[in-house]
C-alpha atoms as a PDB file:
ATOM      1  CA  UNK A   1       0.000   0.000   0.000  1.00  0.00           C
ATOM      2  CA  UNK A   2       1.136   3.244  -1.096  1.00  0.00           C
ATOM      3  CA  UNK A   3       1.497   5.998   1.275  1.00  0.00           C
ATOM      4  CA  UNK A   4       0.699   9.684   0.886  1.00  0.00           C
ATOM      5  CA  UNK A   5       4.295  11.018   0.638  1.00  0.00           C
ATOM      6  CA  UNK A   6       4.647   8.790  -2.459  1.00  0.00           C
ATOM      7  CA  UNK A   7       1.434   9.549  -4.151  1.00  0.00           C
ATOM      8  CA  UNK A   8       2.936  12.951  -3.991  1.00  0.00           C
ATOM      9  CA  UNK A   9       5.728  11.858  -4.786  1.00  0.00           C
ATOM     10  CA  UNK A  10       4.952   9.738  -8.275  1.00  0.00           C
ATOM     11  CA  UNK A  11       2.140  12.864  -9.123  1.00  0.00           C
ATOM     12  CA  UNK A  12       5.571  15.162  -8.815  1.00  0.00           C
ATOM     13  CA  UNK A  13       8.220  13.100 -11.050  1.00  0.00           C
ATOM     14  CA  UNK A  14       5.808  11.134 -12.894  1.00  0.00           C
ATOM     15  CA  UNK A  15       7.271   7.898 -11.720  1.00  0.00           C
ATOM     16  CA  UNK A  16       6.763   5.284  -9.531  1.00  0.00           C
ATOM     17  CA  UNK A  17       9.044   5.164  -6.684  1.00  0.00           C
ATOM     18  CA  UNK A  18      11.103   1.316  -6.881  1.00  0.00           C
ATOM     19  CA  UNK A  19      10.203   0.445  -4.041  1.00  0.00           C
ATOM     20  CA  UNK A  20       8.442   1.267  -0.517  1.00  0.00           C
ATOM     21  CA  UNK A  21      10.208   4.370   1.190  1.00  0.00           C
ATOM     22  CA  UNK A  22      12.401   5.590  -1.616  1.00  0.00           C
ATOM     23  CA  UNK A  23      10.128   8.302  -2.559  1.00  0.00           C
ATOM     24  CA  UNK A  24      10.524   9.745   1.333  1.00  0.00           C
ATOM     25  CA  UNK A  25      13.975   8.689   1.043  1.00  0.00           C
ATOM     26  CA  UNK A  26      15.148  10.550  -1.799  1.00  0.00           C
ATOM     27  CA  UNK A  27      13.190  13.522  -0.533  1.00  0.00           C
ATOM     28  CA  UNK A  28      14.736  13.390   2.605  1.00  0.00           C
ATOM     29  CA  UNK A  29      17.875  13.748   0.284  1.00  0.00           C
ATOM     30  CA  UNK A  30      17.371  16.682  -1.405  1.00  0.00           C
ATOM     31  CA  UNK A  31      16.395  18.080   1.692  1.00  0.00           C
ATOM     32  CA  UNK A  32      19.755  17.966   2.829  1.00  0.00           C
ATOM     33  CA  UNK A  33      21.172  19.203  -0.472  1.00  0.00           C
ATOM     34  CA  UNK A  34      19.103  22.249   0.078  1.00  0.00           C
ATOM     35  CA  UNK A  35      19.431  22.546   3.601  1.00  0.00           C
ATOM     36  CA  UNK A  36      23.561  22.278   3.390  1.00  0.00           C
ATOM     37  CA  UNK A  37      24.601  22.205  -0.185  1.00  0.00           C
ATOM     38  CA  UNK A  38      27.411  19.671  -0.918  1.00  0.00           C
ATOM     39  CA  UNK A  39      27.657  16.238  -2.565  1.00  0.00           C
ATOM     40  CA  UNK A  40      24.707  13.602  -1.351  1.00  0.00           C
ATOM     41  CA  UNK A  41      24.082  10.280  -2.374  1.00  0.00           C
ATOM     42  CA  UNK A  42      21.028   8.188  -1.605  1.00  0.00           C
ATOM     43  CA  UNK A  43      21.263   4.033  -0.554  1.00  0.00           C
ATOM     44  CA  UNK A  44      25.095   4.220  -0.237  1.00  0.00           C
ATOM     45  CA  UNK A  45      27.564   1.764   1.389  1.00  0.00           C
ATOM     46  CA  UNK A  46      29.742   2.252   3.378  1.00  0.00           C
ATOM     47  CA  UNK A  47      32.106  -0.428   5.716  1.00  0.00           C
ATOM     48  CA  UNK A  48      32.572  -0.231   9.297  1.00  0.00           C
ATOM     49  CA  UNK A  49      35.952   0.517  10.415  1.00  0.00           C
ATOM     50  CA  UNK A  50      36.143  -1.921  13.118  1.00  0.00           C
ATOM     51  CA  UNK A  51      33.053  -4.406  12.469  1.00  0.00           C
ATOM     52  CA  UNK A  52      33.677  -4.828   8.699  1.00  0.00           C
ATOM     53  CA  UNK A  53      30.043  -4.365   8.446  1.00  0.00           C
ATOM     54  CA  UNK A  54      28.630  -2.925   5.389  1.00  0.00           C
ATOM     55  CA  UNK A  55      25.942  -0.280   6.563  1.00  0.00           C
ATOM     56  CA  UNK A  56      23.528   0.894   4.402  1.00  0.00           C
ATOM     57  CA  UNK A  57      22.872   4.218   4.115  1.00  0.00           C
ATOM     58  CA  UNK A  58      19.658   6.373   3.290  1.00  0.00           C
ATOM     59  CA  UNK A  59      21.727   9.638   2.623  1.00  0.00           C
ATOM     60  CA  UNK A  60      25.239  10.178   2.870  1.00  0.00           C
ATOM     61  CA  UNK A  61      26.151  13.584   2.743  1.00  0.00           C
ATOM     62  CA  UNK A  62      29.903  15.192   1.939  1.00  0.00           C
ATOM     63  CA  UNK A  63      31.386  18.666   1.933  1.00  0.00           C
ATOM     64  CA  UNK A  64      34.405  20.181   1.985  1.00  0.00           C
ATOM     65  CA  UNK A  65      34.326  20.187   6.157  1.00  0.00           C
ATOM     66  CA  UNK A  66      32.142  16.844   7.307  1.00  0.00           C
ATOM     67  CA  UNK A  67      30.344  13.579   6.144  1.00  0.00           C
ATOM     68  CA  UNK A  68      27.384  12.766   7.400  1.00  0.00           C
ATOM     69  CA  UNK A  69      24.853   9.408   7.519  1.00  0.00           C
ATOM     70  CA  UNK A  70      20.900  10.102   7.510  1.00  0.00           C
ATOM     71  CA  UNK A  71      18.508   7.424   7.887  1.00  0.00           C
ATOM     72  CA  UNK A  72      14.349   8.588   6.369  1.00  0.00           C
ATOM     73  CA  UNK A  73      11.688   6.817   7.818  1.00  0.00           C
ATOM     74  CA  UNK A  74       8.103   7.276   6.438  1.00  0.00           C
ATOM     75  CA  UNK A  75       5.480   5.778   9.043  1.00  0.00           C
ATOM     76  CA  UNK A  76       2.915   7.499   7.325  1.00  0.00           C
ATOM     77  CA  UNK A  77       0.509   4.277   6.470  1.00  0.00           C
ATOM     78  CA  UNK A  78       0.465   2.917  10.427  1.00  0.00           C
ATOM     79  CA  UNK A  79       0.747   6.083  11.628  1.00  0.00           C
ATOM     80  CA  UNK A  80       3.476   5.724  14.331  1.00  0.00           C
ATOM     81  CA  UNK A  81       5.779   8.449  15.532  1.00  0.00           C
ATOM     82  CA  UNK A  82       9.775   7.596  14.814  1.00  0.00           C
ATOM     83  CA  UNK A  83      11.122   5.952  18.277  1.00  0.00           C
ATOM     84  CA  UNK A  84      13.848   5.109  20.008  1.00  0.00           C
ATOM     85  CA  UNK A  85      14.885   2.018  18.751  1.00  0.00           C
ATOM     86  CA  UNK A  86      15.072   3.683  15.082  1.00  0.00           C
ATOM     87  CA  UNK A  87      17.728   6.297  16.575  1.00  0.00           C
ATOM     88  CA  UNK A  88      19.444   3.439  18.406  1.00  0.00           C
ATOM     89  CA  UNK A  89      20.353   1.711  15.197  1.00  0.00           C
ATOM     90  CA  UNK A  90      21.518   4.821  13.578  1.00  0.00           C
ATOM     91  CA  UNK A  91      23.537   5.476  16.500  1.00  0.00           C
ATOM     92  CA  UNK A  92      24.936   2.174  16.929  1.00  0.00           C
ATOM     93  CA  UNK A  93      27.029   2.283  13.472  1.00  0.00           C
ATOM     94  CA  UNK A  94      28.123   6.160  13.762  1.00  0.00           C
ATOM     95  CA  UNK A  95      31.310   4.980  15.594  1.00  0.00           C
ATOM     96  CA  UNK A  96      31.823   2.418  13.573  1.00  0.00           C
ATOM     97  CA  UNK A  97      31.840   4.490  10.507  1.00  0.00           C
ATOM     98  CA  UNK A  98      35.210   6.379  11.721  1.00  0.00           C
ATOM     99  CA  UNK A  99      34.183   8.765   8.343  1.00  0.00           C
ATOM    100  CA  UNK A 100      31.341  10.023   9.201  1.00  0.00           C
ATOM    101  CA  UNK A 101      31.125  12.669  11.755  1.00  0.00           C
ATOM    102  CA  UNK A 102      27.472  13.064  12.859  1.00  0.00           C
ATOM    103  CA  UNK A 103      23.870  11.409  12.086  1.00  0.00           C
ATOM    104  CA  UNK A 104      20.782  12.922  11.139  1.00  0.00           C
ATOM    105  CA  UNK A 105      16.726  11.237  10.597  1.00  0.00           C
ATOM    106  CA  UNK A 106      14.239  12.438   9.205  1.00  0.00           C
ATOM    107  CA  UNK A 107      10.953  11.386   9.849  1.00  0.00           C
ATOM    108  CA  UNK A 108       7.512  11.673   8.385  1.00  0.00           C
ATOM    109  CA  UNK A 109       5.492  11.394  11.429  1.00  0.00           C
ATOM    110  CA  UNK A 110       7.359  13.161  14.322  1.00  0.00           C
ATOM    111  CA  UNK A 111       9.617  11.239  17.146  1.00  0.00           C
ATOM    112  CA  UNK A 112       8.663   9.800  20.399  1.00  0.00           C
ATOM    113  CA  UNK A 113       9.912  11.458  23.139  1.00  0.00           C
ATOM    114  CA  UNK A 114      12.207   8.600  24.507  1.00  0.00           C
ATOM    115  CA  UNK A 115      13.455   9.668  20.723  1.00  0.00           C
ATOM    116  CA  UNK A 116      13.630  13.178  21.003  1.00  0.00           C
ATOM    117  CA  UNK A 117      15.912  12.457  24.855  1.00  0.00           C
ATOM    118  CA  UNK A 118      17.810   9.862  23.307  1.00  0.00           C
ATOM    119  CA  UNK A 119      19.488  12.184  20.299  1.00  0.00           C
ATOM    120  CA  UNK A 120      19.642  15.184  22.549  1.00  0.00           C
ATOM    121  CA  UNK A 121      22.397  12.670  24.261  1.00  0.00           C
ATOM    122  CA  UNK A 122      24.080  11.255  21.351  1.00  0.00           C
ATOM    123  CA  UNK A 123      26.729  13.619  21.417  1.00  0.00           C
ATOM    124  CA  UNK A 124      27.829  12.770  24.835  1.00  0.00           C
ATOM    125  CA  UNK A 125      27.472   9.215  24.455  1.00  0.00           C
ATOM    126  CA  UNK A 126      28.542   8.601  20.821  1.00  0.00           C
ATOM    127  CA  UNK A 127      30.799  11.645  20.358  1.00  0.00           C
ATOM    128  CA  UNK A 128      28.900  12.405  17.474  1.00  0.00           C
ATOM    129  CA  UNK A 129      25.418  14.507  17.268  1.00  0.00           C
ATOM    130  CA  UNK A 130      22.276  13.277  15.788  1.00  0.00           C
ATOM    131  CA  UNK A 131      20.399  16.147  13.996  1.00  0.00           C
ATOM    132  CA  UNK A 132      16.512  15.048  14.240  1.00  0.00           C
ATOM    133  CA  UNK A 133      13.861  16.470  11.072  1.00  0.00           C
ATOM    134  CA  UNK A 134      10.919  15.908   9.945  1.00  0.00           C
ATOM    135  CA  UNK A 135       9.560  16.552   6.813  1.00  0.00           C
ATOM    136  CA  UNK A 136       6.129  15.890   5.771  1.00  0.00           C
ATOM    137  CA  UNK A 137       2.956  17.539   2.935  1.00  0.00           C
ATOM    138  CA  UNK A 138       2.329  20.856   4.088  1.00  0.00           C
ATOM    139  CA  UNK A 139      -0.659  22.467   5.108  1.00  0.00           C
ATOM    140  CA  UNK A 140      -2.143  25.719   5.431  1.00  0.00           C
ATOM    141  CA  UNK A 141      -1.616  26.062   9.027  1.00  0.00           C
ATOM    142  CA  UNK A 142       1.954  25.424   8.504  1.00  0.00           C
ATOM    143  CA  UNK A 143       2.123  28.503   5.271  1.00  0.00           C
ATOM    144  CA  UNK A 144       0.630  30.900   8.164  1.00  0.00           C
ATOM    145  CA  UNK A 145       3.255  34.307   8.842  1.00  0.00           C
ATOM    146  CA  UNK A 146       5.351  33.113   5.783  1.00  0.00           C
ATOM    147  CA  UNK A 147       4.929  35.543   2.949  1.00  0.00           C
ATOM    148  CA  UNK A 148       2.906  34.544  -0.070  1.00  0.00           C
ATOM    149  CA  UNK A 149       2.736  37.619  -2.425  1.00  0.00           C
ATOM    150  CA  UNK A 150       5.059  39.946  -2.703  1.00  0.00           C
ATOM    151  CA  UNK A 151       3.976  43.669  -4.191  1.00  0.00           C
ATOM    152  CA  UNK A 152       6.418  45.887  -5.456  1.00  0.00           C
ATOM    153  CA  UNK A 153       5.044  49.516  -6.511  1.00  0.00           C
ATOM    154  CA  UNK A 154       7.510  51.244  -8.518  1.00  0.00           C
ATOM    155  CA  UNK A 155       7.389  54.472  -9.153  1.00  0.00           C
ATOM    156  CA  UNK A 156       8.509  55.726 -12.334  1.00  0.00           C
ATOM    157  CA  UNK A 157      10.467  59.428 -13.342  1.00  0.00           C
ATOM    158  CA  UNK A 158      10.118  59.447 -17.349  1.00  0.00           C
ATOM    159  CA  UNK A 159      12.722  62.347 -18.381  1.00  0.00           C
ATOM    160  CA  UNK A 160      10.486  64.882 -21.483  1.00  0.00           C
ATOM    161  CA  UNK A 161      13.864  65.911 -23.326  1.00  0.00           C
ATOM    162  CA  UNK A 162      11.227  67.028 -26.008  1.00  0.00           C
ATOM    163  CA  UNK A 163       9.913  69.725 -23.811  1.00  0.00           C
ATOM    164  CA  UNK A 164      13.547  70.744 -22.554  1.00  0.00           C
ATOM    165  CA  UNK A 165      14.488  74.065 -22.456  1.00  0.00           C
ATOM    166  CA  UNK A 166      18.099  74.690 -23.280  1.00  0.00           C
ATOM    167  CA  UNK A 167      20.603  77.648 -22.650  1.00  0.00           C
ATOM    168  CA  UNK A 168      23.848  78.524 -23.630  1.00  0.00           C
ATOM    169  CA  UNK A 169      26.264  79.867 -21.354  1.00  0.00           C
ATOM    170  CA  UNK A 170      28.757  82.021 -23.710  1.00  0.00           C
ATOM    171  CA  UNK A 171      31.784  83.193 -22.268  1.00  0.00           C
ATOM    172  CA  UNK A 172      33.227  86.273 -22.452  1.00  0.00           C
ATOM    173  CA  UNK A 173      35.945  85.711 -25.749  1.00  0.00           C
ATOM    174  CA  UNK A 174      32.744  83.789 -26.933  1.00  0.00           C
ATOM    175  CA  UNK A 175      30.257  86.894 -26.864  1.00  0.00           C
ATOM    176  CA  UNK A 176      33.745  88.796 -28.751  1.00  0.00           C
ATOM    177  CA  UNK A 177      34.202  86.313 -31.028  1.00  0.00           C
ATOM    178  CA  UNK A 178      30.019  86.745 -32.110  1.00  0.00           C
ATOM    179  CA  UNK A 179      30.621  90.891 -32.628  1.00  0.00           C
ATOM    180  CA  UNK A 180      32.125  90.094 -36.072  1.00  0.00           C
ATOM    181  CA  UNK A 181      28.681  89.202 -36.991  1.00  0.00           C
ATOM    182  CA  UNK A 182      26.722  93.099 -36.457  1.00  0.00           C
ATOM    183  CA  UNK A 183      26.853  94.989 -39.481  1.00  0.00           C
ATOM    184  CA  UNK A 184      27.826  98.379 -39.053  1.00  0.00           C
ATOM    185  CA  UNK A 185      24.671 100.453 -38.137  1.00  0.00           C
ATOM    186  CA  UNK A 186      22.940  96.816 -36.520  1.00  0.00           C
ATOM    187  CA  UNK A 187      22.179  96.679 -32.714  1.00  0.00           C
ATOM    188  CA  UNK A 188      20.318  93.644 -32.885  1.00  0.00           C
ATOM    189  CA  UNK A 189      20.439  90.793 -35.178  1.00  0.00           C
ATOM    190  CA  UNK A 190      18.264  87.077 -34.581  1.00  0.00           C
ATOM    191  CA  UNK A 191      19.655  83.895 -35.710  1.00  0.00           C
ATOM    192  CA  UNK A 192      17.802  80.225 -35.081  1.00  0.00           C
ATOM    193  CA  UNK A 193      20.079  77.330 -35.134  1.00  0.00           C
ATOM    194  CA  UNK A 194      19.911  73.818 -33.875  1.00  0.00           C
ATOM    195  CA  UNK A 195      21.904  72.473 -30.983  1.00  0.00           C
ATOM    196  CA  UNK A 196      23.103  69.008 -31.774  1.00  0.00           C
ATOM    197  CA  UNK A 197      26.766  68.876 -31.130  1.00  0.00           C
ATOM    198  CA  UNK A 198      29.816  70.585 -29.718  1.00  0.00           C
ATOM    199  CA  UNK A 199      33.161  71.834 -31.318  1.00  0.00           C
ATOM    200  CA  UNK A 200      36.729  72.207 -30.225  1.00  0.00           C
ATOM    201  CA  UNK A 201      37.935  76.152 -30.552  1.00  0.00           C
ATOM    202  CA  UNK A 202      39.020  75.102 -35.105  1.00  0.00           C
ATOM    203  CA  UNK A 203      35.557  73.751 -35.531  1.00  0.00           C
ATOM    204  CA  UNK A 204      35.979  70.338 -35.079  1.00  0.00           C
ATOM    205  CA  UNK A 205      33.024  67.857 -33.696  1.00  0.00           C
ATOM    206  CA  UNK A 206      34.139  67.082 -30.015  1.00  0.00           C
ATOM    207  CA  UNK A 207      31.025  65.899 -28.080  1.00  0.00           C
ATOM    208  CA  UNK A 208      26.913  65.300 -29.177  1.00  0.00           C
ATOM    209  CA  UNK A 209      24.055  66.220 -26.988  1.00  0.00           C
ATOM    210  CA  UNK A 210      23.110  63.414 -27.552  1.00  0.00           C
ATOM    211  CA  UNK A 211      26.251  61.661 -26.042  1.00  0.00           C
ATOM    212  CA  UNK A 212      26.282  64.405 -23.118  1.00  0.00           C
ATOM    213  CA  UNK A 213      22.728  63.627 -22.155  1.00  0.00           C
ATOM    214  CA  UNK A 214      23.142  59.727 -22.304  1.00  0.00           C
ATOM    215  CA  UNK A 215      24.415  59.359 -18.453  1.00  0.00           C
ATOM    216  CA  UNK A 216      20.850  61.613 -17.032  1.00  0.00           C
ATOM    217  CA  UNK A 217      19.729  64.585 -16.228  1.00  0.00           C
ATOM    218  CA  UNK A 218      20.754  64.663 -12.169  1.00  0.00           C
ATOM    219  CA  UNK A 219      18.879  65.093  -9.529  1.00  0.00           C
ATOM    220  CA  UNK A 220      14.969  65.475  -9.584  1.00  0.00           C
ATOM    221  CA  UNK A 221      13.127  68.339  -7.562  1.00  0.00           C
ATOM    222  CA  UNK A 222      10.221  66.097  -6.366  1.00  0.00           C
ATOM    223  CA  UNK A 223       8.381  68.910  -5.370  1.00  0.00           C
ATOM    224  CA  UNK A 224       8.093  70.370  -9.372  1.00  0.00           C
ATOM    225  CA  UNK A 225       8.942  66.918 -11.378  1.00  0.00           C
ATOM    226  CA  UNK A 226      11.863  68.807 -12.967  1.00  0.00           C
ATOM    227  CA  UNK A 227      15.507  68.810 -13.177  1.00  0.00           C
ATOM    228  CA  UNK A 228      17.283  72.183 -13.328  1.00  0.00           C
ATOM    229  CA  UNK A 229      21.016  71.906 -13.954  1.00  0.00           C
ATOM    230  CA  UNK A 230      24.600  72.933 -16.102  1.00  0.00           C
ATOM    231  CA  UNK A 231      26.412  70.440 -17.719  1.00  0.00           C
ATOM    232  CA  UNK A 232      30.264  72.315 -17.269  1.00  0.00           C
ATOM    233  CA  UNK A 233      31.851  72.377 -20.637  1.00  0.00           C
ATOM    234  CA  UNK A 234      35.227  74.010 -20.451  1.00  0.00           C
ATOM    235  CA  UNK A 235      37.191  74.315 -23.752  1.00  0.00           C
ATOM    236  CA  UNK A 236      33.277  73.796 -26.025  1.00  0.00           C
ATOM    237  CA  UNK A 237      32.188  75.623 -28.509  1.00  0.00           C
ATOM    238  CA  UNK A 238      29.052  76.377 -30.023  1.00  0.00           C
ATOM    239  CA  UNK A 239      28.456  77.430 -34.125  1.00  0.00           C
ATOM    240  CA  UNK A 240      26.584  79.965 -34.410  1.00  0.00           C
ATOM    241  CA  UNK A 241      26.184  81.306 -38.363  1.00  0.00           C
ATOM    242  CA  UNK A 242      29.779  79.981 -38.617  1.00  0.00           C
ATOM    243  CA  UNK A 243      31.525  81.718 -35.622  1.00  0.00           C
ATOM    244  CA  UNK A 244      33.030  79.480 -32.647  1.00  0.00           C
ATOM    245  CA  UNK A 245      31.162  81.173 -29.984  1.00  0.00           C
ATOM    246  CA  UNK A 246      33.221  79.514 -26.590  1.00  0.00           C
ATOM    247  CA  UNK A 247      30.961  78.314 -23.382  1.00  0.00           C
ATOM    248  CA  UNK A 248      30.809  77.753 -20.327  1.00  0.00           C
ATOM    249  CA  UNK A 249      28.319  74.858 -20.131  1.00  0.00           C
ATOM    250  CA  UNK A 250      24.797  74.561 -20.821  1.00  0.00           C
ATOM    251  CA  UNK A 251      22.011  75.239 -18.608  1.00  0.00           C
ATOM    252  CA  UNK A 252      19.204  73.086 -19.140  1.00  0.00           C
ATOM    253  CA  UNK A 253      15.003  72.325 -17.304  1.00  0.00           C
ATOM    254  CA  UNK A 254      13.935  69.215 -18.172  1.00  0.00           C
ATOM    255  CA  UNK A 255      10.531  68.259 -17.139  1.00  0.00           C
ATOM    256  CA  UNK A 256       9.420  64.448 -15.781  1.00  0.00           C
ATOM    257  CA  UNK A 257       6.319  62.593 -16.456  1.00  0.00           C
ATOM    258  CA  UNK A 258       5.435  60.186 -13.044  1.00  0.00           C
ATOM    259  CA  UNK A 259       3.640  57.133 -13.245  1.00  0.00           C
ATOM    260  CA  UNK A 260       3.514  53.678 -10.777  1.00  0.00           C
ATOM    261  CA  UNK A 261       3.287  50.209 -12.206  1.00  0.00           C
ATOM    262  CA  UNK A 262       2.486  47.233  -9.821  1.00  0.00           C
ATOM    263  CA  UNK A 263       4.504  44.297  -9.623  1.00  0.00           C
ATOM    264  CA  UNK A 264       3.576  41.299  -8.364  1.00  0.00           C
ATOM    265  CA  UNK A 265       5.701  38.017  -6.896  1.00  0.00           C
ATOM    266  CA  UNK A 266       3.026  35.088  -5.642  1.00  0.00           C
ATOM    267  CA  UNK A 267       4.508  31.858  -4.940  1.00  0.00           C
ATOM    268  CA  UNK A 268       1.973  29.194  -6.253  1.00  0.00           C
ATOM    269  CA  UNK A 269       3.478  26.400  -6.182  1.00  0.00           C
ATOM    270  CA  UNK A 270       1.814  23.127  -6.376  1.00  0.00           C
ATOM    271  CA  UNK A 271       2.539  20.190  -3.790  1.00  0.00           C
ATOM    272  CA  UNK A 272       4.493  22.049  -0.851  1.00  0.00           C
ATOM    273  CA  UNK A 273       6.409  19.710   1.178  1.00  0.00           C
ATOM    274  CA  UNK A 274       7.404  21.275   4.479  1.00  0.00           C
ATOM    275  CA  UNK A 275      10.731  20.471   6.244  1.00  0.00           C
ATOM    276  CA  UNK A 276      10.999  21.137  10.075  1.00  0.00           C
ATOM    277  CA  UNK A 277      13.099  20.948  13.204  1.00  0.00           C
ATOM    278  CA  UNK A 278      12.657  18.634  16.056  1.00  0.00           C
ATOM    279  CA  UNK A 279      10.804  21.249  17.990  1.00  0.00           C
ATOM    280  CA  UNK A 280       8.227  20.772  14.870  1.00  0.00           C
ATOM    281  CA  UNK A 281       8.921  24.604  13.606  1.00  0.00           C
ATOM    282  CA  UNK A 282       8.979  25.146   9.720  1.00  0.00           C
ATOM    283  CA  UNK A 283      12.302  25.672   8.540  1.00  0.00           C
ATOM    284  CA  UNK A 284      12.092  25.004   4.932  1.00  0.00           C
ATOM    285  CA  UNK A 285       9.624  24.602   1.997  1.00  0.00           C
ATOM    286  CA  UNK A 286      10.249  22.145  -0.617  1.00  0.00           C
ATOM    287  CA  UNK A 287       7.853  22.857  -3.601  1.00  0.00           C
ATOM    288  CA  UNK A 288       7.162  21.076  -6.420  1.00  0.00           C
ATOM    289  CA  UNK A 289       9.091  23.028  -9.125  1.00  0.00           C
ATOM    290  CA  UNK A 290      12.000  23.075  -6.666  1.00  0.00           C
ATOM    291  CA  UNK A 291      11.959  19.384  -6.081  1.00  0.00           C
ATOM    292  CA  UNK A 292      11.679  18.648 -10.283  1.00  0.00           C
ATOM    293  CA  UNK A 293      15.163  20.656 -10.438  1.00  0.00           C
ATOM    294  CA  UNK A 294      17.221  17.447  -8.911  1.00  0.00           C
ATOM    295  CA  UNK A 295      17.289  13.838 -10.012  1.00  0.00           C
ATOM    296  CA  UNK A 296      19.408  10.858  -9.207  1.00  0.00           C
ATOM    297  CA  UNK A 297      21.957   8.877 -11.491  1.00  0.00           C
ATOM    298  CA  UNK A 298      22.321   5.477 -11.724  1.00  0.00           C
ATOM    299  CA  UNK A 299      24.490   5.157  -8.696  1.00  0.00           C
ATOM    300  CA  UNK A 300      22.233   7.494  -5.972  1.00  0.00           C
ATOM    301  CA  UNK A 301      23.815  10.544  -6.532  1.00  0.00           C
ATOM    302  CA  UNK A 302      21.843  13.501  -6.409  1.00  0.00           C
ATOM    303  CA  UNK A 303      22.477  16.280  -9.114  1.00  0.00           C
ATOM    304  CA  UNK A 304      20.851  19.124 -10.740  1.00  0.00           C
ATOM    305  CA  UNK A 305      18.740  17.979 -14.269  1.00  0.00           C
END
């Protein structure tokens, strides 16, 4: 008889676990991939040091820094807690495995309490800790104060370089150089010209607007949606009718346009398995789309698809 966790299981992967427990096995695997990264391989074997025993092995975990054995056990269908004994065995091969420097279990159905004393102690007894889990289908109760949907308002400063208003600084030897173009008897004279680029003092093309404008406008006044600034252009020149008229930057008042746009982040994730500590408090969600990410090669290790 199947149990829930590998109904789950098989509606997840689309496969039938091999055989009874695997499914909660294997979870119980990439759990601890997620939990502490590193290499993990499920139904490994490994020999005892000084039994010569070969001990199977639910999960073996490796990193750079420790090994560790884990044992999954998925009373689901007869609805017992994990006890004692269960630890016990566990415990009895972790100094015996001279490789492996700590145990954990993970359980489908919570631990007795004679279970929960006896790996408080392991550490003491064994010289080596075993870390108790349990991981089981989540359920509403379990999602409660952990954040579902995520809104993100943005707010949105749209520069209106079409309805700029732009204004030439001349300098001094710049308003000089412009004289030469009165007539005698003229005290005014209008010319309209377009504002595209900039020249070095012999006419040559130095810098675009275009190029000048391409890193912003500055700083915004919130209060008027405008920026009101000088880009500093020492050595520029401007050509007006043909004369190098020299500046000293150009002033410019750009208006914004302000809009919002809602954005919105909801995790809805299908089958939620939920991973927690042996005080029973939610440490980790394993959803489905997480869970489809790993798979197992032919020899139990666990890798990314």
């Amino acid at each position: 008889m199947a149990s829930p966790i590998d109904k789950i299981f098989e509606e997840i992967f689309e496969c039938e676990p091999k055989k009874s427990g695997t499914a909660f096995e294997q979870l119980a695997a990439i759990a601890t991939h997620m939990l502490e990264g590193g290499d993990v391989v499920h139904d490994d074997k490994l020999r005892g040091h000084f039994s010569e025993t070969l001990y199977q092995l639910d999960i073996h975990h490796k990193s750079n820094s420790s090994s560790t054995m884990g044992e999954a056990k998925d009373y689901s269908i007869r609805n017992s807690k994990v006890g004692r004994g269960d630890l016990q065995k566990l415990g009895g091969a972790l100094p015996d495995l001279v490789n492996v420097d700590s145990g954990t279990f993970f359980s489908a159905t919570g631990y007795t309490k004679p279970a929960l004393k006896y790996a408080e102690s392991t550490e003491k007894m064994l010289g080596k800790p075993i870390t108790l889990y349990g991981l089981r289908p989540g359920t509403e109760v379990d999602e409660e104060g952990f954040i579902k949907t995520i809104v993100i308002t943005i707010e949105i400063h749209m520069p209106m370089p079409e309805k700029a208003k732009w204004l030439p600084h001349i300098t001094e030897s710049g308003q000089s150089a412009l004289k030469v173009l009165l007539k005698d008897g003229q005290d005014k004279i209008e010319y309209k010209m377009g504002l595209s680029c900039f020249y070095d003092s012999i006419g040559r093309e130095i810098l675009s607007l275009q190029e000048l404008t391409s890193h912003g406008y500055g700083v915004t006044n919130a209060d008027t949606d405008m920026s009101h600034a000088c880009f500093v252009l020492k050595d520029h020149f401007i050509d007006i009718n043909g004369v190098m008229a020299e500046i000293h930057g150009l002033e410019y008042e750009l208006p914004y346009n302000t809009f919002t746009q809602e954005l919105r982040i909801t995790d809805d994730s299908g089958h939620r398995f939920v991973l927690l500590d042996k005080d029973g408090k939610v440490i980790k969600f394993l959803t489905d789309k997480k869970l489809r990410e790993f798979e197992f090669d032919d020899t139990g290790k666990l890798k990314k698809r």
